[in-house]
Protein backbone atom coordinates (compact mmCIF):
# COMPACT_ATOMS: atom_id res chain seq x y z
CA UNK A 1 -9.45 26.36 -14.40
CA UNK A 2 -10.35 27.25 -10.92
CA UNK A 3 -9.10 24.50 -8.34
CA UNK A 4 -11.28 23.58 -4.90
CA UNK A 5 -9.45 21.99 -2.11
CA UNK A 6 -11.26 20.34 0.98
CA UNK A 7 -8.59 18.52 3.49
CA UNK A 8 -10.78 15.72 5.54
CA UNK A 9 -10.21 14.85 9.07
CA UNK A 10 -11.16 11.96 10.05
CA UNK A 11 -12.36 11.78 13.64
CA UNK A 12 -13.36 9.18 16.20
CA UNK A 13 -14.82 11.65 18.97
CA UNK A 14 -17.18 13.82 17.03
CA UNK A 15 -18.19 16.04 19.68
CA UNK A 16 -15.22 16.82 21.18
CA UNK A 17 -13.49 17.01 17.46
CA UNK A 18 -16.39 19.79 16.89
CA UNK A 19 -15.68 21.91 19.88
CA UNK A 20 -11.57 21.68 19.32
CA UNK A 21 -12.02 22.97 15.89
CA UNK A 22 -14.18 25.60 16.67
CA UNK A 23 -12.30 26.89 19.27
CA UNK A 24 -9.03 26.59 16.54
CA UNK A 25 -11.05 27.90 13.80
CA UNK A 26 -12.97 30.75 15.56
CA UNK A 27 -15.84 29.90 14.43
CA UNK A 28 -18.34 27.00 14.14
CA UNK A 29 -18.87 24.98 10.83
CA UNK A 30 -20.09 26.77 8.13
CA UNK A 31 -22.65 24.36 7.77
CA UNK A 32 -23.40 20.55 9.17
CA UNK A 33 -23.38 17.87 6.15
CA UNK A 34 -25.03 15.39 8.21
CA UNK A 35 -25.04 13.89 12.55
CA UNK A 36 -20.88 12.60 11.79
CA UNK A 37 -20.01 15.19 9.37
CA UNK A 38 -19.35 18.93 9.79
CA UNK A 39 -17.78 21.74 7.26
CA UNK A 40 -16.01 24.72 7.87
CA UNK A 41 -15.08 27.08 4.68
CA UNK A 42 -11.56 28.33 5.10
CA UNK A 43 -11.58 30.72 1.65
CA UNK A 44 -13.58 30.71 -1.31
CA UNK A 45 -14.06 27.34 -3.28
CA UNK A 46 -11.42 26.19 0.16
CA UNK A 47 -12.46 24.26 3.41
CA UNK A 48 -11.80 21.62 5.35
CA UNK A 49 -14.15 18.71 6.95
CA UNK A 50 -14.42 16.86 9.91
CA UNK A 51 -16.14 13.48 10.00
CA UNK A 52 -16.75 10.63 12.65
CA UNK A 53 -16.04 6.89 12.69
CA UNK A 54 -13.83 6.85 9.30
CA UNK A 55 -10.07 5.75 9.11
CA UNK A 56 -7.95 5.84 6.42
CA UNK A 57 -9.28 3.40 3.89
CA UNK A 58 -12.35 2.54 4.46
């Protein structure tokens, strides 16, 4: 059975979070989930997540 990861990140500047991981990531987000979430896709059925305003559990 094929297994997805994501990996969130939660952030509390969203704009500045977006430009830092684009410049890590070499690209910008694969696609934009919403105005406080964007998703980059590392590898097939792989990615990673940022999104604003969210702290560990809430």
């Amino acid at each position: 059975m094929p297994l997805d990861l994501y990996a969130g990140i939660p952030v509390t500047d969203y704009a500045a979070a977006l430009k830092w991981y684009e410049r890590l990531l070499g690209t910008p987000p694969t696609f934009v989930a919403s105005d406080t979430e964007a998703v980059w896709e590392l590898a097939v059925r792989r990615g990673a997540y940022g999104i604003a305003g969210k702290r560990r559990g809430e």
